[in-house]
C-alpha atoms as a PDB file:
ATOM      1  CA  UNK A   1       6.799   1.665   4.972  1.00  0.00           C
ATOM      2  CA  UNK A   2       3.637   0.189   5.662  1.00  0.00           C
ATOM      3  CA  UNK A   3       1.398   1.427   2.607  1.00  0.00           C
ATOM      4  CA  UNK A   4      -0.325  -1.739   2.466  1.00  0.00           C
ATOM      5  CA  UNK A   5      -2.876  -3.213   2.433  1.00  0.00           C
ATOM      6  CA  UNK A   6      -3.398  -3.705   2.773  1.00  0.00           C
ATOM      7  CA  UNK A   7       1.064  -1.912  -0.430  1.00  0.00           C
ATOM      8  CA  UNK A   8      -0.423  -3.278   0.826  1.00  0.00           C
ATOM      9  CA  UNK A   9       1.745  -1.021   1.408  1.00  0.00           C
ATOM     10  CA  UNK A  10      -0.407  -1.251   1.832  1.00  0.00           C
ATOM     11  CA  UNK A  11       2.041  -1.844   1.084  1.00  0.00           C
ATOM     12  CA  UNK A  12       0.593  -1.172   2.736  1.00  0.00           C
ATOM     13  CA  UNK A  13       0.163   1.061   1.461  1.00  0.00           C
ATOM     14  CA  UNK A  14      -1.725   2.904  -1.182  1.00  0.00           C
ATOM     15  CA  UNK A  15      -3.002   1.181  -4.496  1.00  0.00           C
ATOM     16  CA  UNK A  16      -0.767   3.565  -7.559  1.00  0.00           C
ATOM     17  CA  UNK A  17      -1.365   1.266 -10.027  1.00  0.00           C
ATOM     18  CA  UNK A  18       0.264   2.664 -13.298  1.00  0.00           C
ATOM     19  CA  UNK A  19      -1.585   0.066 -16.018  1.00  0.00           C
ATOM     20  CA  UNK A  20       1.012  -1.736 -17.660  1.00  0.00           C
ATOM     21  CA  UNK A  21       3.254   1.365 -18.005  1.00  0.00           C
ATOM     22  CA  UNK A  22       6.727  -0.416 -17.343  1.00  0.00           C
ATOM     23  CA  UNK A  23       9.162   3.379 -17.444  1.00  0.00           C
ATOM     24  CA  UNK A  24       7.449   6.217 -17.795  1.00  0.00           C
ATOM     25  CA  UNK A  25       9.882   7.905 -20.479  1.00  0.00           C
ATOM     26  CA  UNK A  26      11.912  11.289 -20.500  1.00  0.00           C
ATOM     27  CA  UNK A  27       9.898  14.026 -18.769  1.00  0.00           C
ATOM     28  CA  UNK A  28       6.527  11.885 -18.739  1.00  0.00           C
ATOM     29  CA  UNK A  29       5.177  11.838 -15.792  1.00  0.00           C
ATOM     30  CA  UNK A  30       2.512   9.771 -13.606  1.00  0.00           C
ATOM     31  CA  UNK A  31       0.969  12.250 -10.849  1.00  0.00           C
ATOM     32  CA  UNK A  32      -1.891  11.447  -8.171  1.00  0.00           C
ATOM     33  CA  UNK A  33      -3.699  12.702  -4.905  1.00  0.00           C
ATOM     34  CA  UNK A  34      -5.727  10.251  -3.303  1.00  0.00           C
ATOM     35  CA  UNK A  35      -6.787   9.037  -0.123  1.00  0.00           C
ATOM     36  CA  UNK A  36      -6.755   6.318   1.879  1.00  0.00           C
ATOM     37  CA  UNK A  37      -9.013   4.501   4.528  1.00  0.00           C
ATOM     38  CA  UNK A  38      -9.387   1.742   7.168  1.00  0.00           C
ATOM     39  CA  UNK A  39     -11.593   0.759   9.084  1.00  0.00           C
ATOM     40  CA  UNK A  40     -10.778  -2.177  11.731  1.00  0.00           C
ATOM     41  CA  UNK A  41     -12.636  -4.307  14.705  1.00  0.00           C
ATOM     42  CA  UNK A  42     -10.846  -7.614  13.958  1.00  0.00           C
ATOM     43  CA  UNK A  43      -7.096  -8.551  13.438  1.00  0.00           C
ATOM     44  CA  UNK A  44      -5.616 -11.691  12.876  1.00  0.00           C
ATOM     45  CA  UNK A  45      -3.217 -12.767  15.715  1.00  0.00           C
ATOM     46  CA  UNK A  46       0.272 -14.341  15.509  1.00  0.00           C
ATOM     47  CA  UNK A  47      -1.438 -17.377  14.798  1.00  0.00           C
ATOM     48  CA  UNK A  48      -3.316 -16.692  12.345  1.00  0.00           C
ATOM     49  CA  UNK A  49      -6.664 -16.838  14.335  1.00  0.00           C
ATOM     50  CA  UNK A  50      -8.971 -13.691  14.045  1.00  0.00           C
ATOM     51  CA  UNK A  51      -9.776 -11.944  17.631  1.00  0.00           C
ATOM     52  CA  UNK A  52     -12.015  -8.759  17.546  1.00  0.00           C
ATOM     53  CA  UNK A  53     -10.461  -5.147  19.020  1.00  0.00           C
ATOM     54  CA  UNK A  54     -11.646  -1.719  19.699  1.00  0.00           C
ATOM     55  CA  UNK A  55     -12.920  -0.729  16.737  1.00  0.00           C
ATOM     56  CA  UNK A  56     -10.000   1.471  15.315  1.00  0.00           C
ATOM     57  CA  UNK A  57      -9.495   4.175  12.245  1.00  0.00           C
ATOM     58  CA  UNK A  58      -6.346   4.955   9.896  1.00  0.00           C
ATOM     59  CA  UNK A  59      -6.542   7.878   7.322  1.00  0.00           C
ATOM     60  CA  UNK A  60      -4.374   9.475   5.266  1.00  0.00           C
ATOM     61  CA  UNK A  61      -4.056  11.617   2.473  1.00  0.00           C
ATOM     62  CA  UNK A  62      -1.151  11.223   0.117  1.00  0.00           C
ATOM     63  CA  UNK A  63       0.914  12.396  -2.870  1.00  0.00           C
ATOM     64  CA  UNK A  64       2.226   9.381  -5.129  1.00  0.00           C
ATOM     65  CA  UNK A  65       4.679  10.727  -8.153  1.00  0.00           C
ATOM     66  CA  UNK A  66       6.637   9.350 -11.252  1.00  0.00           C
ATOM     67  CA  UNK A  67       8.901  10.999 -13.246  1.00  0.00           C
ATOM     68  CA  UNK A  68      10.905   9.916 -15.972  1.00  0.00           C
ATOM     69  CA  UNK A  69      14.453  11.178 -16.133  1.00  0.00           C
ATOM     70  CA  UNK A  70      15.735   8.784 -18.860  1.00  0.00           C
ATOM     71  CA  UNK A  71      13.458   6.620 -21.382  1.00  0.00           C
ATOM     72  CA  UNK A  72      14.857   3.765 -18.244  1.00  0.00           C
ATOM     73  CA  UNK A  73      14.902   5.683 -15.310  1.00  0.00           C
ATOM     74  CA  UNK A  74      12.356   6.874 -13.101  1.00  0.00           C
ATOM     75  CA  UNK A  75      12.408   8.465  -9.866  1.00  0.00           C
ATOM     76  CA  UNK A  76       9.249   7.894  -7.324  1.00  0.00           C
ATOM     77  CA  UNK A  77       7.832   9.750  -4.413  1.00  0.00           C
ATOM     78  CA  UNK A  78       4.992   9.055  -1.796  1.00  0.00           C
ATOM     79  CA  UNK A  79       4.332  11.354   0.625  1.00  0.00           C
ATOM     80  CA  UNK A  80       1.242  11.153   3.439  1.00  0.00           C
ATOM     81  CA  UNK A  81       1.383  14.607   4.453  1.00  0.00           C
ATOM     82  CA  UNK A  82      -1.771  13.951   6.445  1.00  0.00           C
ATOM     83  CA  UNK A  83      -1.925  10.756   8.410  1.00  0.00           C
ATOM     84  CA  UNK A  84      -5.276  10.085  11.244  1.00  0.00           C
ATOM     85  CA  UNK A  85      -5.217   7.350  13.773  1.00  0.00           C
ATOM     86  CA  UNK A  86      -8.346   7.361  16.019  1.00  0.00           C
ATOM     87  CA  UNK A  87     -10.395   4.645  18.279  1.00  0.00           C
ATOM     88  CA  UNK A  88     -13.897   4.963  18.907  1.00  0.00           C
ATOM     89  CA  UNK A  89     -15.055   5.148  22.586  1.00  0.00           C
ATOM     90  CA  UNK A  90     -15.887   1.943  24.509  1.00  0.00           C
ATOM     91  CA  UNK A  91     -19.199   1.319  25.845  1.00  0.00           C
ATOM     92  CA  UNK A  92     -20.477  -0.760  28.847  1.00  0.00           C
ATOM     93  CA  UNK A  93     -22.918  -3.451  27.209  1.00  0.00           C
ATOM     94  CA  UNK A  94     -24.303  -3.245  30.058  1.00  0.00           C
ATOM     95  CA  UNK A  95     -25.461   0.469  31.022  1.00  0.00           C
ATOM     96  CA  UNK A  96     -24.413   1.946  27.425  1.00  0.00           C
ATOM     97  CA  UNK A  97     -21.866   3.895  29.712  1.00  0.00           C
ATOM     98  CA  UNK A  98     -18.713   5.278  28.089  1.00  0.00           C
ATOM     99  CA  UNK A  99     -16.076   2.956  29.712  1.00  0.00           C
ATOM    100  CA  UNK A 100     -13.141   4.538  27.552  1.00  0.00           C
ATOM    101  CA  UNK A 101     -12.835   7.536  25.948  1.00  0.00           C
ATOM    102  CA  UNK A 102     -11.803   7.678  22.704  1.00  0.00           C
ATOM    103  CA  UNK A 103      -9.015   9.358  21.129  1.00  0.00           C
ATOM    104  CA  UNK A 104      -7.373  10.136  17.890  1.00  0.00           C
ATOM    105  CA  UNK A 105      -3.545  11.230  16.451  1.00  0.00           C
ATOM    106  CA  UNK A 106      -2.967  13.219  13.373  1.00  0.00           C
ATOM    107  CA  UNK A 107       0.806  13.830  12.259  1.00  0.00           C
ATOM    108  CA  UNK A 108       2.619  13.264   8.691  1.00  0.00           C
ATOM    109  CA  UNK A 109       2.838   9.920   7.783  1.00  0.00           C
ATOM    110  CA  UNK A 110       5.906   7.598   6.002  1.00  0.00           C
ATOM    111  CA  UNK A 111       7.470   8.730   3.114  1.00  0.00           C
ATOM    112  CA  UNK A 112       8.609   6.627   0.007  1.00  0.00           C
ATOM    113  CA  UNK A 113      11.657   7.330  -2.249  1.00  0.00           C
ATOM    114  CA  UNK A 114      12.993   5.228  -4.855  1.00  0.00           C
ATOM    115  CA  UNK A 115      13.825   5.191  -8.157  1.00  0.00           C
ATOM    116  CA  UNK A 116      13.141   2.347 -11.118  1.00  0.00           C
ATOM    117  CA  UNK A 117      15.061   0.920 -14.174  1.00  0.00           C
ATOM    118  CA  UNK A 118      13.318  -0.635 -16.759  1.00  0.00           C
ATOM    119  CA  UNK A 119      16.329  -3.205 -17.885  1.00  0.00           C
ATOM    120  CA  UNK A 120      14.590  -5.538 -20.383  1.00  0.00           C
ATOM    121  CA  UNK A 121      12.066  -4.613 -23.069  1.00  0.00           C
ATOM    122  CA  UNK A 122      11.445  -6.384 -26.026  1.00  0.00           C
ATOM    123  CA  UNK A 123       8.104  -7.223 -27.842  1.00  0.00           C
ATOM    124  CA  UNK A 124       5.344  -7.507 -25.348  1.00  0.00           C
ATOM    125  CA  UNK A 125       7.682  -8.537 -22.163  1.00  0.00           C
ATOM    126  CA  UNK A 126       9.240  -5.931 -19.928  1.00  0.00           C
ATOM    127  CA  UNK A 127      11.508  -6.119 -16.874  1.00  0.00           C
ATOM    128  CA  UNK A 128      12.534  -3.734 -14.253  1.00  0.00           C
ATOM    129  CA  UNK A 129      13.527  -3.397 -10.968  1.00  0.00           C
ATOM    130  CA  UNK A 130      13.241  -0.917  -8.212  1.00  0.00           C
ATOM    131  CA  UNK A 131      14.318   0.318  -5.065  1.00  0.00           C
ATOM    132  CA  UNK A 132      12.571   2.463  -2.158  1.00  0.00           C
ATOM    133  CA  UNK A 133      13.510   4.017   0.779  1.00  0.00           C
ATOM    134  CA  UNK A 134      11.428   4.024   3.574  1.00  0.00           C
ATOM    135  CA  UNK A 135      12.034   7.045   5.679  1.00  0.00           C
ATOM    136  CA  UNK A 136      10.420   7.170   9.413  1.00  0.00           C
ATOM    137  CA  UNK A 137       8.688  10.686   8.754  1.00  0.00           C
ATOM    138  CA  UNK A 138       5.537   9.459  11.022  1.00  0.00           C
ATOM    139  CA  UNK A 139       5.141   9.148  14.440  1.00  0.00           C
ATOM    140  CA  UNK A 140       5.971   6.206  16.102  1.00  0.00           C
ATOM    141  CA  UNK A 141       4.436   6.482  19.687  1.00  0.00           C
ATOM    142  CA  UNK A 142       1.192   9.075  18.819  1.00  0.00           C
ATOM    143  CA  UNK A 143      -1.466   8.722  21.308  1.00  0.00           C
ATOM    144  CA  UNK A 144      -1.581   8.719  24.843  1.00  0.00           C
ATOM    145  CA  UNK A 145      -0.594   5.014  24.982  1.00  0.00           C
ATOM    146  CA  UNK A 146       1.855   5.757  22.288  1.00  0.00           C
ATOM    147  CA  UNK A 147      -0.042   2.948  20.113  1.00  0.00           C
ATOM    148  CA  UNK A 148      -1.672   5.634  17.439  1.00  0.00           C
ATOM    149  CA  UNK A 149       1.065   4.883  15.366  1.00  0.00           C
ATOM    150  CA  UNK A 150       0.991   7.162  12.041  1.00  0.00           C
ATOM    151  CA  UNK A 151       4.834   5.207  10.886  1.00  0.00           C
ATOM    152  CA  UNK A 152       6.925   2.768  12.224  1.00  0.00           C
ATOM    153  CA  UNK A 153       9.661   4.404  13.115  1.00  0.00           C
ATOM    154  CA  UNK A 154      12.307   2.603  11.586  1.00  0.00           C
ATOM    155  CA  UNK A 155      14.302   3.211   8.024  1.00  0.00           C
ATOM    156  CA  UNK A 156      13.999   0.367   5.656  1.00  0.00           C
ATOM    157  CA  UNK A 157      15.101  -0.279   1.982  1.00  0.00           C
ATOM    158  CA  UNK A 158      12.720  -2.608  -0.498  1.00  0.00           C
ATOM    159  CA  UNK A 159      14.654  -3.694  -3.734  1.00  0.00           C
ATOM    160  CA  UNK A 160      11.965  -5.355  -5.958  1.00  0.00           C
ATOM    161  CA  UNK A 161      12.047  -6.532  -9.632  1.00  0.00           C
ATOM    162  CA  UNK A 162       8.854  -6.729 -12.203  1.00  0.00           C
ATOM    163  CA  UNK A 163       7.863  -8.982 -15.135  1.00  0.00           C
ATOM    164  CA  UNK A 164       5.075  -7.864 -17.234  1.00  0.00           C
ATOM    165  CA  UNK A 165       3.761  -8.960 -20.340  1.00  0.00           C
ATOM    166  CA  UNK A 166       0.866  -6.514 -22.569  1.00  0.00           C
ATOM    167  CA  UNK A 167      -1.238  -7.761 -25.375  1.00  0.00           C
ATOM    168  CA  UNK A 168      -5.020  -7.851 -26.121  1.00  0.00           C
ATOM    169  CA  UNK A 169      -7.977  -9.773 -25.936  1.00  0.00           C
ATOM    170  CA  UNK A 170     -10.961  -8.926 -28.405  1.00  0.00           C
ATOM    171  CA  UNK A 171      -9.134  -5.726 -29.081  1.00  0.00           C
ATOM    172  CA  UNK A 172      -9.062  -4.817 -26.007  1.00  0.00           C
ATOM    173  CA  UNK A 173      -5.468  -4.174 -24.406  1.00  0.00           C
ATOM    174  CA  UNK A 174      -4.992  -5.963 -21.606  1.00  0.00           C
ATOM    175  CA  UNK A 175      -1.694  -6.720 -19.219  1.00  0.00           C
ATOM    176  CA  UNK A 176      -0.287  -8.579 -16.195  1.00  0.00           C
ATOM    177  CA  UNK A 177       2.636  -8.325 -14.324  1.00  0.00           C
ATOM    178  CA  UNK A 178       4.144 -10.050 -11.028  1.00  0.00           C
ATOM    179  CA  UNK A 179       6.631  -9.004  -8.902  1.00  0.00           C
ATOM    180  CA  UNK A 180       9.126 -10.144  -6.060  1.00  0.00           C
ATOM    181  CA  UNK A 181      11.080  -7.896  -3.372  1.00  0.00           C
ATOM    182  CA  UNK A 182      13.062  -7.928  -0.515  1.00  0.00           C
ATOM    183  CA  UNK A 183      12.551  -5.874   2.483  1.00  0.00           C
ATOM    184  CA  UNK A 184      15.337  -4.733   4.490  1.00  0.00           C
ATOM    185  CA  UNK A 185      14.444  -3.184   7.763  1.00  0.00           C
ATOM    186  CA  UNK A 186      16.006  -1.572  10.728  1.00  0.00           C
ATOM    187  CA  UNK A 187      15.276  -1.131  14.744  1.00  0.00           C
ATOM    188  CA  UNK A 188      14.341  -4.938  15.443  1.00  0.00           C
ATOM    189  CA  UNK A 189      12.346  -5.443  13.094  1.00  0.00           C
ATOM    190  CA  UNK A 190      11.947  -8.063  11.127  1.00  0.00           C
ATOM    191  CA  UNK A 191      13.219  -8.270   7.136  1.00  0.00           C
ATOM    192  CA  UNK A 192      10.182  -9.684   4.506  1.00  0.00           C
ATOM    193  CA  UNK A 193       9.741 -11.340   1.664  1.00  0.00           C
ATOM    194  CA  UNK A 194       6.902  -9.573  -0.846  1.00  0.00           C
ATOM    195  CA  UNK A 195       5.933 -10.752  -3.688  1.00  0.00           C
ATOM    196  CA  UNK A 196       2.205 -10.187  -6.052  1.00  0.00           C
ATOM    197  CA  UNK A 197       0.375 -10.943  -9.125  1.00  0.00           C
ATOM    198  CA  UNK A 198      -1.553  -8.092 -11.255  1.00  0.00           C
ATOM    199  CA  UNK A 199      -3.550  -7.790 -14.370  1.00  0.00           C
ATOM    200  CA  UNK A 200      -5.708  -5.299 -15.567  1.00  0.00           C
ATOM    201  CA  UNK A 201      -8.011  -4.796 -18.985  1.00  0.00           C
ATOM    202  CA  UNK A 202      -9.070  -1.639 -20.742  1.00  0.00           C
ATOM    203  CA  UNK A 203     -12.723  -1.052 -21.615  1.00  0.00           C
ATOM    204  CA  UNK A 204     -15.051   1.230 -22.889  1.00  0.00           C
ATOM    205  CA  UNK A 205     -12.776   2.933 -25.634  1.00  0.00           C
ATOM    206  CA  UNK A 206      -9.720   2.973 -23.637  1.00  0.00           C
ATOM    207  CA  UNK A 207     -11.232   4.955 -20.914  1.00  0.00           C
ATOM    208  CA  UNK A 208     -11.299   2.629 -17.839  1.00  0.00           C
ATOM    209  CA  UNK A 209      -9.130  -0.101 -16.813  1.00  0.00           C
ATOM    210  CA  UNK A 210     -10.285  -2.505 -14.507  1.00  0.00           C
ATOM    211  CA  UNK A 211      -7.762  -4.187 -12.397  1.00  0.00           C
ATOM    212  CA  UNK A 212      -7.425  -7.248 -10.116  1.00  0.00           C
ATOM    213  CA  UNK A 213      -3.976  -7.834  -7.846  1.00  0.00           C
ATOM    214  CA  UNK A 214      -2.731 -10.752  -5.316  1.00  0.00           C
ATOM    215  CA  UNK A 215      -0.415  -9.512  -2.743  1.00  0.00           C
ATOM    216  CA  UNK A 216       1.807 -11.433  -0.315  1.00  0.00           C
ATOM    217  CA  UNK A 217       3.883 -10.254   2.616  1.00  0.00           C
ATOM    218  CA  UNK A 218       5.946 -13.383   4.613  1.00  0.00           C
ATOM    219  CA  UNK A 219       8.137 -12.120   7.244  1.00  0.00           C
ATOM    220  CA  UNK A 220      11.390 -13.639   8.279  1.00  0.00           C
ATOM    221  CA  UNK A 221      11.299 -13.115  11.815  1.00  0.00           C
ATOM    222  CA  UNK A 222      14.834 -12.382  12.263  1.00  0.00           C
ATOM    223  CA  UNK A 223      14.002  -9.139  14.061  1.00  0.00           C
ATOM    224  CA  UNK A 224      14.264  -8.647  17.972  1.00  0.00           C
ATOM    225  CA  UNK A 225      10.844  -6.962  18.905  1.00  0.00           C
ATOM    226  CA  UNK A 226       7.785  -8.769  19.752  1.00  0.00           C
ATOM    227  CA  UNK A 227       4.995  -9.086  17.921  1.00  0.00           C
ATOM    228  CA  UNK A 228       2.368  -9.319  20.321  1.00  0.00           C
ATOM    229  CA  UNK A 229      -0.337  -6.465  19.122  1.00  0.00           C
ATOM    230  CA  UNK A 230      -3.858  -6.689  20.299  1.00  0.00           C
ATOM    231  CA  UNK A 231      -4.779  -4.180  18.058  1.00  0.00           C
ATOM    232  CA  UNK A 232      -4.096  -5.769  14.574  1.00  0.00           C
ATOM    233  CA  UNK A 233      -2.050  -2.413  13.910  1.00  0.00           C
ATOM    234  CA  UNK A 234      -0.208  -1.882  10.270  1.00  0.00           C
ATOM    235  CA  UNK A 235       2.757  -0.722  11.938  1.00  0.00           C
ATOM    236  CA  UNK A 236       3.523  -4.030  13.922  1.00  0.00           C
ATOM    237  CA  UNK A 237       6.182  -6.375  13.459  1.00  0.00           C
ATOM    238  CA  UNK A 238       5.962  -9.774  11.664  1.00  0.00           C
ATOM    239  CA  UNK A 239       3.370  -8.861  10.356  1.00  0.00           C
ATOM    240  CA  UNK A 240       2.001 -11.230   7.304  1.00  0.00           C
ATOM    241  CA  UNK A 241      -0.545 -11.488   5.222  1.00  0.00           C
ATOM    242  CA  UNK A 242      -2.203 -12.764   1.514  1.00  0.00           C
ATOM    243  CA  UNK A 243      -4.296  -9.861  -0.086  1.00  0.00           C
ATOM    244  CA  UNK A 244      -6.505  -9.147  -2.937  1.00  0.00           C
ATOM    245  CA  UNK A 245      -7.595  -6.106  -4.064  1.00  0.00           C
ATOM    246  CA  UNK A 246      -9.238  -4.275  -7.109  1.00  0.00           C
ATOM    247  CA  UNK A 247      -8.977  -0.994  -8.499  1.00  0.00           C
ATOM    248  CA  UNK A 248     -10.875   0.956 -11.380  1.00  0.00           C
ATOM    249  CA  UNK A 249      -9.844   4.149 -12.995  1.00  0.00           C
ATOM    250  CA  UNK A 250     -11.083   6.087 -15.321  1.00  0.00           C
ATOM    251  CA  UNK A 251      -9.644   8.891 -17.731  1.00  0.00           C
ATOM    252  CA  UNK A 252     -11.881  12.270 -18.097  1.00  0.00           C
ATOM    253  CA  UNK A 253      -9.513  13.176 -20.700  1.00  0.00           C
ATOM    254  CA  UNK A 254      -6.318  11.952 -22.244  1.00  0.00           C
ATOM    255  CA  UNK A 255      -4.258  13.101 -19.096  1.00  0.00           C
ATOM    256  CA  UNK A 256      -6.851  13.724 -16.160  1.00  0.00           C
ATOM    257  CA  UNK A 257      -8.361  10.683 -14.252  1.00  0.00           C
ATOM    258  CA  UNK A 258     -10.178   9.413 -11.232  1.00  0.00           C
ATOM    259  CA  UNK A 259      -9.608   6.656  -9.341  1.00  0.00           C
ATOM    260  CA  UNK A 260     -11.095   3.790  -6.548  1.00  0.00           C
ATOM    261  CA  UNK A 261      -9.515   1.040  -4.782  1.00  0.00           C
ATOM    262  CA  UNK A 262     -10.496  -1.895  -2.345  1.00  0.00           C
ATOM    263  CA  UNK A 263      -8.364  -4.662  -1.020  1.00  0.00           C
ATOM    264  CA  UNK A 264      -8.215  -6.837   2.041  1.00  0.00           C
ATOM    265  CA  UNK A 265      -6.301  -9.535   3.452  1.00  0.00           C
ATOM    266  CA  UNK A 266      -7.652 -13.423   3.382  1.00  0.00           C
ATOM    267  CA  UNK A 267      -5.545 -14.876   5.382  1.00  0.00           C
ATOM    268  CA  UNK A 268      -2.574 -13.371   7.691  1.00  0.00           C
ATOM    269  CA  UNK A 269      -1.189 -12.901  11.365  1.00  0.00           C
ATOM    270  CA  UNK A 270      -0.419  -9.696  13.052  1.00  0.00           C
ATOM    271  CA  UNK A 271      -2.368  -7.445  10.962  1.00  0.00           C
ATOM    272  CA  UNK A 272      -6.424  -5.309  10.804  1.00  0.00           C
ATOM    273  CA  UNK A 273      -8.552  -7.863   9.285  1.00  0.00           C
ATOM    274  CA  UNK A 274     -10.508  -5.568   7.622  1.00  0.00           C
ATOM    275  CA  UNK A 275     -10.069  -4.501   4.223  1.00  0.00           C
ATOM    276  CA  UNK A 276      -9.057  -0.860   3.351  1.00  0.00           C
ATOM    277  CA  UNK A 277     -10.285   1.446   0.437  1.00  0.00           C
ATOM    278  CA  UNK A 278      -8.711   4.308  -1.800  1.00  0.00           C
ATOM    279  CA  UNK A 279      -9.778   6.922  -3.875  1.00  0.00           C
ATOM    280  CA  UNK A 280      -8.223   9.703  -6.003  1.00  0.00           C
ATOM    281  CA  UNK A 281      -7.790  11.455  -8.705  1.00  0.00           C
ATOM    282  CA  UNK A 282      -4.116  11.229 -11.370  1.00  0.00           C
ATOM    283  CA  UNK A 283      -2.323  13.193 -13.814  1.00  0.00           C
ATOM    284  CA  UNK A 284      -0.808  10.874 -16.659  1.00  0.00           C
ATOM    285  CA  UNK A 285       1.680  12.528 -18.896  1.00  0.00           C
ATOM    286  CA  UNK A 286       2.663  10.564 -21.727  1.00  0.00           C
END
């Protein structure tokens, strides 16, 4: 769903960068419990123009998972089992009187299940491609408007293929990657195209990388609901947008690590205007 964002979901959802590890390997594992954050007064409307909103909140804590079955095959989860939507009151500019009050919705969120093959590997080039299921775990119609929206409701399936390449500069290793996908969704709403850039570079002994990533999101707007939104809500329909975003994490040990995130949207329609921000902490077993 929408992991985003800001994958960008988030996409949109969630940064789980997993630094130029293609497959994970037989019983290897990638592991990590993070949250995630947004903050939004602004969205950009179907035209692309930015209009301000009540100012508006999305949380959620999540589980993100890899496991490697095969040395090819992986299987991936991500689960929100805590997902916040809230809106601040509204205040008279006027008197400083409370015009609205505000309100907030707290339910499980969108899960993610898919599984990944890595196809190609040879030298410092890697393939793969993956699928995810998008299941409509979330509510829909939280709120007492039914606009505190913690999933979208609908069941969608995102086939995606990778092409990454690893070497080093100065000694240090260093990666990048792009992608392209397909999103196939369900009740009206509209299919997209996704595609992003990624590279990231490992410092200080081989403790931290340091990442940078270019996500796009162009929907097709074959779907049958509107997608009028005054709110600049995640869960809308055609919604697009071009994203950057950075991420650092760092390992305490071999196997435990922390993490932080920040990306946000440059351009876009139908979508916060704000950027979001992550943080958590991983398990990588190699």
């Amino acid at each position: 769903m929408k992991k985003y964002i800001i994958i960008l979901i988030i996409g949109l959802t969630c940064s789980n960068s997993l630094f130029a590890q293609w497959s994970k390997g037989k019983g290897k594992g990638y592991y990590k419990l993070s949250a995630w954050y947004l903050k939004s007064d602004q969205h950009y409307t179907n035209t692309g123009a930015t209009d301000p909103n009540v100012t508006r909140t999305q949380f959620n804590t999540n589980i993100y998972a890899e496991y490697g079955i095969s040395n090819k095959f992986d299987i991936i989860a991500y689960t929100p089992f805590f997902a916040r939507t809230a809106q601040n009151n509204q205040i008279s500019g006027t008197n400083n009187s409370t015009i609205q009050e505000g309100e907030s919705f707290n339910s499980f969120g969108d899960i993610d299940l898919g599984a990944r093959y890595a196809f190609y590997k040879k030298g410092k080039w890697a393939a793969d491609v993956k699928l995810l299921l998008g299941l409509p775990t979330g509510d829909a119609n939280g709120g007492g408007d039914g606009s505190f929206q913690t999933g979208d409701g609908e069941f969608n399936q995102y086939l995606s293929t990778s092409l990454g390449y690893s070497t080093s500069i100065n000694d240090l290793p260093f990666y990048t990657k792009s992608h392209i996908g397909y999103n196939n969704r369900s009740k009206g709403f509209s299919d997209e195209f996704r595609g992003g850039l990624e590279a990231g570079i490992n410092l200080f002994n081989n403790k931290f990388w340091l990442i940078s990533r270019l996500n796009l999101v162009k929907s097709f707007k074959n779907g049958s609901l509107s997608a009028t939104n005054n709110n600049g809500s995640i869960f809308a329909n055609n919604v697009e947008y071009t994203s950057f975003g950075f991420e650092g994490a760092y390992y305490i040990t071999k196997k435990l690590g922390v993490s932080a995130s920040f990306d946000s949207a440059f351009s876009g329609k139908v979508i916060a205007a704000n950027p979001s921000f992550s943080g958590g902490i991983f398990l990588d077993i190699k």
